[in-house]
Protein backbone atom coordinates (compact mmCIF):
# COMPACT_ATOMS: atom_id res chain seq x y z
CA UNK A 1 -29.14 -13.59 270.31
CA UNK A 2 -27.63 -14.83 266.87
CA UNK A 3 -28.47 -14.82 263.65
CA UNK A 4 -28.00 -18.90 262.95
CA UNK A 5 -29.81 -19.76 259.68
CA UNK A 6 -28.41 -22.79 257.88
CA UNK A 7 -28.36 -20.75 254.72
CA UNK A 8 -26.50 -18.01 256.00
CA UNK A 9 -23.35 -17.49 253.83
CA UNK A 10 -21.40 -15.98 256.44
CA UNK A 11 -21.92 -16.89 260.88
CA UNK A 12 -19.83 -13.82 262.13
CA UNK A 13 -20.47 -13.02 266.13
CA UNK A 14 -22.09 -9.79 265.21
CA UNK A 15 -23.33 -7.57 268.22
CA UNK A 16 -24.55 -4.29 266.50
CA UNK A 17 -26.52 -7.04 263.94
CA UNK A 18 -28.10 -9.42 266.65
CA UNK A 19 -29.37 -6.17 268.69
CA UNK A 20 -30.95 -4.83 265.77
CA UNK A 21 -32.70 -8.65 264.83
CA UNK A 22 -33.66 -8.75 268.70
CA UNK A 23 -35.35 -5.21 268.14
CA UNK A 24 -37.41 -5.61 265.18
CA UNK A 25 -38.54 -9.30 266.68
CA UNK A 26 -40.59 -7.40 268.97
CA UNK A 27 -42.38 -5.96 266.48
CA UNK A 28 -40.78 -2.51 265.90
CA UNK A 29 -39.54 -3.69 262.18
CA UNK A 30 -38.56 -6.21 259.60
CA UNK A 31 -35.26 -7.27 258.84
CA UNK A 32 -34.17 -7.72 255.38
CA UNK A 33 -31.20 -9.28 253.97
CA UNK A 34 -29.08 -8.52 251.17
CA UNK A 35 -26.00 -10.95 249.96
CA UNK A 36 -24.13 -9.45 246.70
CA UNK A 37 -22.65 -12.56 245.97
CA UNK A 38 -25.89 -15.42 246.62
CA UNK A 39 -29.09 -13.05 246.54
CA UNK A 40 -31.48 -11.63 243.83
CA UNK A 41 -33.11 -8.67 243.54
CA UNK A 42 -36.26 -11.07 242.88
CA UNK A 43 -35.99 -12.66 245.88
CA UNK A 44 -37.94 -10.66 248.70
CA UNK A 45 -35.02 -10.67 250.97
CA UNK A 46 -36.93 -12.07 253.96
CA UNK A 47 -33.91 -14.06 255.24
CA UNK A 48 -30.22 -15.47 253.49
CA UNK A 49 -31.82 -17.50 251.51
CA UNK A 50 -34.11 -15.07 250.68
CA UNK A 51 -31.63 -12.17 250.17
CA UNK A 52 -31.73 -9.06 247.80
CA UNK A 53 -28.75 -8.53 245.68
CA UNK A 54 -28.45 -5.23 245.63
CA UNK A 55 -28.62 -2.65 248.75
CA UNK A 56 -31.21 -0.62 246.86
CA UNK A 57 -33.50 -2.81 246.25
CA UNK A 58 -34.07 -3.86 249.92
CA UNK A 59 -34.00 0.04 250.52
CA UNK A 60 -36.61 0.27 248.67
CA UNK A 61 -38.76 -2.59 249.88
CA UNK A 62 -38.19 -1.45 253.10
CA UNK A 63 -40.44 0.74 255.61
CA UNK A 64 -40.08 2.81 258.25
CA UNK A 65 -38.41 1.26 261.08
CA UNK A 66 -36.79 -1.81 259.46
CA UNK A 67 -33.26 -3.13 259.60
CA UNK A 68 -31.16 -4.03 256.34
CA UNK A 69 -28.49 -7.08 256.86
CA UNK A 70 -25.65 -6.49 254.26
CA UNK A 71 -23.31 -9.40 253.84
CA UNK A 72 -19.91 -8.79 252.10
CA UNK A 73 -19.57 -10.03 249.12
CA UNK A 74 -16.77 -13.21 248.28
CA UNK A 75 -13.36 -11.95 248.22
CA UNK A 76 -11.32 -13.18 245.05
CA UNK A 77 -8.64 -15.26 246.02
CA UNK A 78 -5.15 -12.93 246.26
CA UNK A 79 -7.47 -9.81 246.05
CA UNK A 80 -6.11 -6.78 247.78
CA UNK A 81 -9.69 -5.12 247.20
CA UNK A 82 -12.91 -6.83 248.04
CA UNK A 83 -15.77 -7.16 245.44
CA UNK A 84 -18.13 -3.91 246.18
CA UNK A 85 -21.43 -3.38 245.89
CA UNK A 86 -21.15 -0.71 242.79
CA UNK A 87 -24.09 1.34 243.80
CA UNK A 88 -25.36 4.65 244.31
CA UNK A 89 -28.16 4.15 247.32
CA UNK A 90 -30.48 6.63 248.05
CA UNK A 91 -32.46 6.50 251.52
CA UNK A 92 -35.85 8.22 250.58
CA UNK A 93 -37.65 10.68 253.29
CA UNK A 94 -40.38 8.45 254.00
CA UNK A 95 -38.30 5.41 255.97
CA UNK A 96 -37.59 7.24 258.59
CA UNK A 97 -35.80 4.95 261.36
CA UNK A 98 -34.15 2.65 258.58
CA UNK A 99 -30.45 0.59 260.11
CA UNK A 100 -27.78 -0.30 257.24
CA UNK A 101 -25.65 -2.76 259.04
CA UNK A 102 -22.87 -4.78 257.62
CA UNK A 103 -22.35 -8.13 258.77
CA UNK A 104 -18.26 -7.78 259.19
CA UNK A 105 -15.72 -9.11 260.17
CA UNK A 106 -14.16 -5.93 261.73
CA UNK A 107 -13.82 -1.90 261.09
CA UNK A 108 -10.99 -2.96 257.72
CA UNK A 109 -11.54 -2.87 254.27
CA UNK A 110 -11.49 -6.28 253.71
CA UNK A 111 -14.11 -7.05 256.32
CA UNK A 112 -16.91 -4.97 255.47
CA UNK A 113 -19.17 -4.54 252.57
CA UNK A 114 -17.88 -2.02 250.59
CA UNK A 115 -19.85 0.09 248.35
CA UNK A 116 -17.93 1.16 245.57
CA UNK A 117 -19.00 2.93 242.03
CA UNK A 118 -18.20 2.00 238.90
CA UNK A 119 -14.99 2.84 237.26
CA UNK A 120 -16.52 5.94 235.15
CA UNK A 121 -19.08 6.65 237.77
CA UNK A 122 -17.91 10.68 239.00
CA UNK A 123 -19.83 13.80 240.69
CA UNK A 124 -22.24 11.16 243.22
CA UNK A 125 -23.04 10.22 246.48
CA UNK A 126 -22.21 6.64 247.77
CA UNK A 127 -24.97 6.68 250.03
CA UNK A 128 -27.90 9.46 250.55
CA UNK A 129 -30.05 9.96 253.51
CA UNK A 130 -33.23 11.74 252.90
CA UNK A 131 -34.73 10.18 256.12
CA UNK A 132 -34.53 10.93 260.19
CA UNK A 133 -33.33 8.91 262.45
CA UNK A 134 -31.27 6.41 260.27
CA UNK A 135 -28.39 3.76 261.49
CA UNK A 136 -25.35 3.54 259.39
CA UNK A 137 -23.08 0.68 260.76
CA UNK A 138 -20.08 -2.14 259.33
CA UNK A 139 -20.22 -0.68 255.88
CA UNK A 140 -17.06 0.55 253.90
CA UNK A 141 -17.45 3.50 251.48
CA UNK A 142 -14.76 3.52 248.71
CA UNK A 143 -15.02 6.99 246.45
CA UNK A 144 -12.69 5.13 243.90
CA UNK A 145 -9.84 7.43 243.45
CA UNK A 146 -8.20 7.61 240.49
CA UNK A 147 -4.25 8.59 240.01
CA UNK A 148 -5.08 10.53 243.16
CA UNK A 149 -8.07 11.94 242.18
CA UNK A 150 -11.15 11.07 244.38
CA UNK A 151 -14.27 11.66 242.67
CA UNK A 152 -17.54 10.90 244.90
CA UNK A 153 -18.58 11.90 248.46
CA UNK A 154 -19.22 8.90 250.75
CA UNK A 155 -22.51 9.65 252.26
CA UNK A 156 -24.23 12.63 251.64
CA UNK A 157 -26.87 14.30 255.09
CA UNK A 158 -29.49 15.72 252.57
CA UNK A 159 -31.58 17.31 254.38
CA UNK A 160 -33.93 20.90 254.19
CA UNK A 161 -36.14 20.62 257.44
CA UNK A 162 -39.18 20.08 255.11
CA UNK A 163 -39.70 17.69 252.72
CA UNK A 164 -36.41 15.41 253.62
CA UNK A 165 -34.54 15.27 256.63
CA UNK A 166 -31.11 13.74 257.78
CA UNK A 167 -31.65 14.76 261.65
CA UNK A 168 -30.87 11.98 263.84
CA UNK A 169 -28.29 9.79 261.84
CA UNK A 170 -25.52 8.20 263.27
CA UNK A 171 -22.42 7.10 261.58
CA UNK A 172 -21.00 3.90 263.37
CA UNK A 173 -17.79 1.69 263.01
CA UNK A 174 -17.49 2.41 258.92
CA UNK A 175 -14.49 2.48 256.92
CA UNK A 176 -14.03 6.00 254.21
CA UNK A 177 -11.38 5.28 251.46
CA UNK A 178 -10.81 8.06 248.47
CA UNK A 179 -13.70 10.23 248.53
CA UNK A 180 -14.12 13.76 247.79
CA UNK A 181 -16.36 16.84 246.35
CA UNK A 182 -16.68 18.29 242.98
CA UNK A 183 -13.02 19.70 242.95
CA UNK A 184 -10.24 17.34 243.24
CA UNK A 185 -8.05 18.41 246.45
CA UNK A 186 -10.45 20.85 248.05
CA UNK A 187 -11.95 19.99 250.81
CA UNK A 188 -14.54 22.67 251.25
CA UNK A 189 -16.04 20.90 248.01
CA UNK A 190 -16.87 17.46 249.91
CA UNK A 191 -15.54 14.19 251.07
CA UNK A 192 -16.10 11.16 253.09
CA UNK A 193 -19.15 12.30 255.06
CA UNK A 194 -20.85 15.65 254.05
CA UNK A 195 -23.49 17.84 255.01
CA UNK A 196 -25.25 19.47 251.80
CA UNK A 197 -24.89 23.35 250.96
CA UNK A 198 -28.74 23.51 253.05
CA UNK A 199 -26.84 22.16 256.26
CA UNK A 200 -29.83 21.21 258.93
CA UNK A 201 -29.40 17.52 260.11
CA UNK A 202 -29.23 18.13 263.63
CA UNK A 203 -28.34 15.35 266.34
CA UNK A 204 -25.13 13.80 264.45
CA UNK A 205 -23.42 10.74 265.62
CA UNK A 206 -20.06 10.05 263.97
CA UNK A 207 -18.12 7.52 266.03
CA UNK A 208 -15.69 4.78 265.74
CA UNK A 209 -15.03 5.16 262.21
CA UNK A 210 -12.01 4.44 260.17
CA UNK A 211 -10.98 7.06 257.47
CA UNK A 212 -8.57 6.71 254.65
CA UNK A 213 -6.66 9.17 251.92
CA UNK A 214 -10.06 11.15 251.72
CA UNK A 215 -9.61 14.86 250.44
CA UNK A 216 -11.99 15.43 253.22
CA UNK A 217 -13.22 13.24 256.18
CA UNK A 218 -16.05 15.69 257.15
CA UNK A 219 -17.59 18.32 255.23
CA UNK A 220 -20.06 21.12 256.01
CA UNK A 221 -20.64 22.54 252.47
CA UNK A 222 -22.72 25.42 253.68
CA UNK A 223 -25.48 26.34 255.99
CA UNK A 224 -28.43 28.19 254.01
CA UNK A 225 -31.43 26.43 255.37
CA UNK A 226 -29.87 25.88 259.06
CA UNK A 227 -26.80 25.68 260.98
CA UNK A 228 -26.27 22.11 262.26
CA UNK A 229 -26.80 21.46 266.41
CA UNK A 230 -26.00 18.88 268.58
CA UNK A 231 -23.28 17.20 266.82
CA UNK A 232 -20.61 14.26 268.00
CA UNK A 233 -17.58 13.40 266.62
CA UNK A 234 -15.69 10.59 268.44
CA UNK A 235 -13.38 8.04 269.01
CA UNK A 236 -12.64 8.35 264.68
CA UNK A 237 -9.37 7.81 262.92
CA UNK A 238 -9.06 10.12 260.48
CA UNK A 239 -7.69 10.12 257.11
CA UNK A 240 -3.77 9.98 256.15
CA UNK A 241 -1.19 9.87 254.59
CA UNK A 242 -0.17 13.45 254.10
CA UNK A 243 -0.28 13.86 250.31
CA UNK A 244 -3.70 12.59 250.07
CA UNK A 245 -6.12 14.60 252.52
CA UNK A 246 -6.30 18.77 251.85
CA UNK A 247 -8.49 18.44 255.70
CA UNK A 248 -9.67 16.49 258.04
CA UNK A 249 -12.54 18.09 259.35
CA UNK A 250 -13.76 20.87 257.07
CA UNK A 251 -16.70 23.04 259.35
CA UNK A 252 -16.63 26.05 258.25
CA UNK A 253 -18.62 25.98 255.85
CA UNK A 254 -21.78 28.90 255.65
CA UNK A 255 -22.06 30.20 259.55
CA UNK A 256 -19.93 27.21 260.63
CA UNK A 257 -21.24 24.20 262.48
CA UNK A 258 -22.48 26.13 265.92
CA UNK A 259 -24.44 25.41 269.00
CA UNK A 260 -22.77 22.51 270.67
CA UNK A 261 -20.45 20.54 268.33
CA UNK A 262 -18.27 18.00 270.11
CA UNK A 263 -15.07 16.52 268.76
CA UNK A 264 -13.90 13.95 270.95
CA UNK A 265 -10.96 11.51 271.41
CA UNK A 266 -9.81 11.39 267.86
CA UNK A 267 -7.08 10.09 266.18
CA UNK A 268 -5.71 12.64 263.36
CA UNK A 269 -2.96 11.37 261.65
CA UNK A 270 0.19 14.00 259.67
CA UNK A 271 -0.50 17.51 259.05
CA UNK A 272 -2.93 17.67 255.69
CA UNK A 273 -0.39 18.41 252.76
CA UNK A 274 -2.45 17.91 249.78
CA UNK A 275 -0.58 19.49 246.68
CA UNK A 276 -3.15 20.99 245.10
CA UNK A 277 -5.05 21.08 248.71
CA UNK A 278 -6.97 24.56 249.82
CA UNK A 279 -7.33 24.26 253.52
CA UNK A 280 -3.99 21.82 254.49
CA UNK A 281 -5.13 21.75 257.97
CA UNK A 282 -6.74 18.96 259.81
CA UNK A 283 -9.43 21.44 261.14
CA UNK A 284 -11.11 24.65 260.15
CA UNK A 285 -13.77 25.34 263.21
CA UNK A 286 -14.19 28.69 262.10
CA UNK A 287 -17.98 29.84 263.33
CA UNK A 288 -18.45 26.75 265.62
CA UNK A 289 -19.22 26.58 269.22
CA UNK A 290 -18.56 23.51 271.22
CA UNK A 291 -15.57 21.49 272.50
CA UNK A 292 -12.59 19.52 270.84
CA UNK A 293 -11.44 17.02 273.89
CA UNK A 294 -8.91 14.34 274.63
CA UNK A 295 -7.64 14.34 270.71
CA UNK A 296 -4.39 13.62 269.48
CA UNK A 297 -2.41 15.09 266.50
CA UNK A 298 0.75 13.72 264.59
CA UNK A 299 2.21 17.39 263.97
CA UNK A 300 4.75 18.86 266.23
CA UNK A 301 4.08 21.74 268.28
CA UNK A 302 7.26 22.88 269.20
CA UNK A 303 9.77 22.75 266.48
CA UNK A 304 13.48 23.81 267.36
CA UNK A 305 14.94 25.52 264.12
CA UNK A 306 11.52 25.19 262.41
CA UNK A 307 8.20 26.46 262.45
CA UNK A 308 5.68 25.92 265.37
CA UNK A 309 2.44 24.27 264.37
CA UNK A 310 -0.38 26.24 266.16
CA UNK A 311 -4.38 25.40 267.11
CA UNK A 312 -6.26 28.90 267.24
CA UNK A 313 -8.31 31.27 265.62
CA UNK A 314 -5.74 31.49 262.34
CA UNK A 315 -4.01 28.58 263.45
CA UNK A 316 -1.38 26.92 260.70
CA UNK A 317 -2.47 22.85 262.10
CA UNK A 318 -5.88 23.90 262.85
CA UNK A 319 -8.18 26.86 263.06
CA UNK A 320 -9.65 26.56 266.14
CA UNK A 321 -12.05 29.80 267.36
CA UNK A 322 -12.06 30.83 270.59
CA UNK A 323 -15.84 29.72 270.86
CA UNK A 324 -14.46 26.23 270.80
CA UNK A 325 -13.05 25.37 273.61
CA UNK A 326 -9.59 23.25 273.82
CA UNK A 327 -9.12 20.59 276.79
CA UNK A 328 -6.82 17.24 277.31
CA UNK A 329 -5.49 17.66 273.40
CA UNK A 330 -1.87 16.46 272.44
CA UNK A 331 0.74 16.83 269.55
CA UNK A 332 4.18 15.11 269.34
CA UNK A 333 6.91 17.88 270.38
CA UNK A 334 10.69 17.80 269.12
CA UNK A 335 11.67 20.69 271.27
CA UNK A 336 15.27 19.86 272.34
CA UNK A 337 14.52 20.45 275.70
CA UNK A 338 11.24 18.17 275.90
CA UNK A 339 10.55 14.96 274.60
CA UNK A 340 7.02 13.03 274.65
CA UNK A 341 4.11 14.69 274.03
CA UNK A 342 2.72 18.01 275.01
CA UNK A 343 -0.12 19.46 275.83
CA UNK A 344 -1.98 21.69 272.81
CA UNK A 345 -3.36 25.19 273.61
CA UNK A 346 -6.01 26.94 271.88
């Protein structure tokens, strides 16, 4: 099925978009629209022609259940960044069940809808979920660094297993570009995607996204309420270069991120080396339980004349605990004697 409306600014082939219309056109939900570029937030985004300006306002107009249709907006000729949707969205508790899907032309930063604050917007959250069971698809998140300073988190899991919940979310084919927490170059402070100091929202999906020169890709900030369960992180690319990310995968934080986390098929790029970074690792694990399978890092293992890079409990690439449990990993070696890549043991 596909979405074929004559006033449809853009007619990508868009599978994760057409599944969704199919869904809510037997009866399960509305779909809205929203078109930066063509729409109006007096419009009732019912279709393109219809379509809200803004993501928040069709957020807001939106129930339980219903699918949002974001369309990127027009790219200025010779741009080398797209127009962005300079917004700060908020997904309250009661629409449960709501999809964010950008109609893209890929997983790039040119071919998504970016969402992107102003240039004196700090200290926020790109996008908030306060409801179970949300989609987040297509959509680029760009924390606006400045001078190498990111400022904002990407999207914030707010959850505290009453009165708002984040359980249930997954995290699909997005692109992360300079975000981070309230202190520049530490990742334990946030990043790209973050769970709040509270932790809870259980049943995580991160997959197939695309992260860029964020302090931090992922970011437990603590664990007071709950320790997160059931969590998948898989088939990402995670941020580089270098100088720009303090860690990858930051969680630690409160008990750790326990009880069954999965970190799968990865991509991490070079070693975290963040100048004024606090962790400089790709992973701290410490307190998890789970697996970290079929991954592959860009540091060498076994350095002749240097030092060797290690994955373990204090480990100086990652710190991996012995309650997580290492299988089908690799790292680049330089050992004179091998060449290739070798196997990485916890």
């Amino acid at each position: 099925m596909s979405v074929t409306t004559s006033v449809q600014p853009y007619l990508p082939a868009q599978t994760i978009a057409d599944s969704h219309t199919m869904y809510n056109s037997y009866g399960f939900g509305t779909t809205l629209y929203v078109d930066g570029t063509n729409g109006a937030d007096t419009n009732n985004g019912s279709s393109w022609g219809n379509a809200f300006a803004t993501i928040q306002a069709a957020v807001t107009a939106a129930i339980a259940g219903d699918t949002i249709l974001i369309a990127a907006k027009k790219i200025a000729v010779g741009a080398n960044d797209p127009n962005s949707y300079a917004e700060s969205i908020v997904i309250p508790a009661a629409t449960t069940s709501l999809s964010l899907i950008g109609v893209s032309r890929g997983r790039t930063q040119m071919g998504l809808p970016q969402i992107k604050p102003g240039g004196v917007t700090t200290g926020i959250s790109l996008l908030t979920i306060r409801a179970g069971g949300c989609y987040i698809a297509n959509i680029g998140f760009n924390g606006n660094s400045t001078a190498g300073a990111p400022i904002n988190n990407g999207i914030l899991l707010d959850d505290n297993n009453s009165t708002k919940s984040a359980s249930g979310t997954t995290i699909e084919n997005c692109h992360f570009k300079s975000c981070a927490g309230a202190t520049v170059g530490d990742a334990r402070t946030g990043g790209a995607i973050v769970w709040s100091a509270l932790g809870v929202g259980w049943q995580v999906l991160i997959k197939g996204n695309r992260f860029y020169k964020n302090v931090c890709d992922v970011c437990l900030l603590g664990t007071s309420t709950s320790v997160p369960q059931d969590v998948v992180i898989e088939n990402n690319i995670f941020s580089g270069a270098a100088a720009d990310v303090d860690c990858n995968l930051w969680l630690k934080g409160g008990a750790g991120m326990s009880y069954g986390i999965v970190i799968r098929n990865n991509v991490f790029n070079q070693l975290p080396a963040l100048s004024a970074g606090q962790v400089k690792r790709y992973i701290d694990a410490t307190g998890c339980t789970g697996m970290l399978v079929g991954c592959t890092f860009g540091c060498q293992v076994n350095v002749t004349g240097g030092t060797r890079m290690t994955f373990d409990a204090g480990g100086s690439a990652a710190k991996i605990p012995t309650t997580v449990h290492v299988a089908d990993c690799w790292a680049q070696s330089i050992d004179k004697d091998e060449s290739g890549m070798v196997t990485i043991e916890a």
